[in-house]
Protein backbone atom coordinates (compact mmCIF):
# COMPACT_ATOMS: atom_id res chain seq x y z
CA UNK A 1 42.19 90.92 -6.59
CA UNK A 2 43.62 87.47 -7.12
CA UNK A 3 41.70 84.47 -5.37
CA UNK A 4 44.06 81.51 -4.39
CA UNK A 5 43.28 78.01 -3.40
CA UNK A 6 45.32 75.39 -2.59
CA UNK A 7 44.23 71.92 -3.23
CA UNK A 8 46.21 68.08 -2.72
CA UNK A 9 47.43 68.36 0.60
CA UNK A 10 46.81 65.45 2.72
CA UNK A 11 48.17 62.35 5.11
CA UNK A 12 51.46 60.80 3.21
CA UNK A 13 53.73 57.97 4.83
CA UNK A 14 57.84 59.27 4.75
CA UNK A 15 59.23 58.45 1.39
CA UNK A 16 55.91 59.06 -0.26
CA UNK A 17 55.04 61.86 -2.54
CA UNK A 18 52.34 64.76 -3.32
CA UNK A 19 51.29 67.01 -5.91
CA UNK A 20 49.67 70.36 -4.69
CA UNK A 21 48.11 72.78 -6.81
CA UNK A 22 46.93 76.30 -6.69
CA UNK A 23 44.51 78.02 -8.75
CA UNK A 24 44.03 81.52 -9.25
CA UNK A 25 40.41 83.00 -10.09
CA UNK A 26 39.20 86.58 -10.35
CA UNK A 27 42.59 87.54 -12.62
CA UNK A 28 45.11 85.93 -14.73
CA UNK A 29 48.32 85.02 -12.93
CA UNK A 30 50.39 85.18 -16.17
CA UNK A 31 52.51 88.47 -15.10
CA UNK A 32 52.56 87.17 -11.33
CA UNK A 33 55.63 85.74 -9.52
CA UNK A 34 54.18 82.77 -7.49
CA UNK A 35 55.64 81.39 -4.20
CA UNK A 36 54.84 78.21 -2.13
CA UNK A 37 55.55 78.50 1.68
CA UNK A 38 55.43 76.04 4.29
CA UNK A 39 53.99 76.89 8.21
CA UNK A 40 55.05 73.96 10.64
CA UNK A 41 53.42 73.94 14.39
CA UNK A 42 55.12 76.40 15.94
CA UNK A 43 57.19 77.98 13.08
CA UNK A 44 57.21 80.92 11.36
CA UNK A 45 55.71 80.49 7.58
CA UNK A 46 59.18 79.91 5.39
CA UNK A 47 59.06 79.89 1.50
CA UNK A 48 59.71 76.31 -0.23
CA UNK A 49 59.89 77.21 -3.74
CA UNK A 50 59.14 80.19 -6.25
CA UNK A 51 58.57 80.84 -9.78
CA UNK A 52 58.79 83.58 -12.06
CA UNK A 53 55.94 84.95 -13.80
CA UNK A 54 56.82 82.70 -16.77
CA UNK A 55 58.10 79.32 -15.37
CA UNK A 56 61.71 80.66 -16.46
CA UNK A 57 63.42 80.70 -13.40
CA UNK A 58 62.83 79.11 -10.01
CA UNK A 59 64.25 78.61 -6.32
CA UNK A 60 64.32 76.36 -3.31
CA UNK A 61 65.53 76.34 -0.23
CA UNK A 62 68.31 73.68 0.59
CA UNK A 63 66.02 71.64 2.67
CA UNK A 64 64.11 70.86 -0.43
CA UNK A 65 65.94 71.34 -3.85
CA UNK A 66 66.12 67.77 -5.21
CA UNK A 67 63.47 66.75 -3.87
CA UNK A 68 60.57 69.58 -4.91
CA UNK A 69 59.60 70.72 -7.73
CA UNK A 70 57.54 74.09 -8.69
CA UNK A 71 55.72 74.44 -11.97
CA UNK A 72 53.17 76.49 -13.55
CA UNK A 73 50.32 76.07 -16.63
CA UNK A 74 49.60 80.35 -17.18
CA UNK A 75 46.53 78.55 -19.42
CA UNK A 76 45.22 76.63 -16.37
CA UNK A 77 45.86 79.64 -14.03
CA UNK A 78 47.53 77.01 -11.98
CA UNK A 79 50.96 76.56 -10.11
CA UNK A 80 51.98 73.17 -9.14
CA UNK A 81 54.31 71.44 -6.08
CA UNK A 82 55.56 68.47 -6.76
CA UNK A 83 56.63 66.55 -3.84
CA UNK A 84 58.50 63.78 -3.55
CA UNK A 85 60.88 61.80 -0.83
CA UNK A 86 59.16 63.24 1.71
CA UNK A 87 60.29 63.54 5.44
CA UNK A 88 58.33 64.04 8.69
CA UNK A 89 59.91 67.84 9.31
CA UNK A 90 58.10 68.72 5.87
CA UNK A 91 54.76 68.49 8.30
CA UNK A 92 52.60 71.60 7.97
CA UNK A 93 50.10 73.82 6.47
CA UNK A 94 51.41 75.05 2.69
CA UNK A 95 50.43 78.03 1.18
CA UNK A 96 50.78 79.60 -2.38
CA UNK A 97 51.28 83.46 -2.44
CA UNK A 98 51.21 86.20 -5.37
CA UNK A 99 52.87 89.05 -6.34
CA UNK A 100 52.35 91.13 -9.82
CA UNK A 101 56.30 90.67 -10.13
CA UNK A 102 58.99 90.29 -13.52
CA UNK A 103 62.33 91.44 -11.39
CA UNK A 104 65.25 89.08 -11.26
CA UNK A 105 65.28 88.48 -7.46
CA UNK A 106 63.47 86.07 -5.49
CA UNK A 107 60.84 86.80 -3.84
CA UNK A 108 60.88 84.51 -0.98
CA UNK A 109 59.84 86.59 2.21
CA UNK A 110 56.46 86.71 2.84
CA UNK A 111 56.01 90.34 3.12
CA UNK A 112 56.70 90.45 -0.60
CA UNK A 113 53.34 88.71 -1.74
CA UNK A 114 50.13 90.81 -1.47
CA UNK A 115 47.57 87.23 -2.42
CA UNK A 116 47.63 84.21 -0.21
CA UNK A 117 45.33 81.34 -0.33
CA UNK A 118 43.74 79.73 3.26
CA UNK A 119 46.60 76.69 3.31
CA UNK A 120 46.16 72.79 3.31
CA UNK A 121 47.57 70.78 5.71
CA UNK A 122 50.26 67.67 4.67
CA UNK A 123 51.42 65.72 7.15
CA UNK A 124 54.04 62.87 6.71
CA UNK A 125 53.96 60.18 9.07
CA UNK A 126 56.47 57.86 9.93
């Protein structure tokens, strides 16, 4: 089992940035692919960013490459989100997701990651 928890969310004015985290307990994440995935009122959940297992590759979604950025310390069993210029529509809860993964593909559907922490909530105000 791999615990997740998400941590740094909070109330940011447009323009402003955040740094989330997510730390894993129970296991290592060190041969997991980690995801970040964003759940707006109303919306399905929709991934933001991903990372291979060993911070070697990554994706975004055009609605926020440039502007996001994933990283991971395997040491810390910790991703990171780095958030920056941020906009009202990136409102919403954010969760991190795991997946014991080393394939070349993206995984950015969430019916590819078995672990999933509980969420925190940003919200951008303008």
């Amino acid at each position: 089992q791999v615990q997740l928890v998400e941590s740094g969310g909070g109330l940011v004015q447009v323009g402003g940035s955040l740094r989330l985290s997510c730390t894993a307990s129970e296991r290592s994440i060190a041969d997991y692919a980690m995801g970040w995935f964003r759940q707006a009122p109303g919306k399905s959940r929709e991934v933001i960013s991903y990372i291979t297992w060993n911070g070697g590759n990554t994706y975004y979604p055009d609605s926020v490459k440039g502007r996001f950025t994933v990283s991971r310390d395997n040491a810390k069993n910790t991703v990171y989100l780095r958030m920056n210029s941020l906009k009202p529509e990136d409102t919403g809860v954010y969760y991190c997701a795991a997946e014991e993964y080393s394939g070349a593909v993206p995984l950015i559907k969430t019916y590819e990651y078995r672990y999933w922490g509980q969420g925190t909530q940003v919200t951008v105000s303008s």
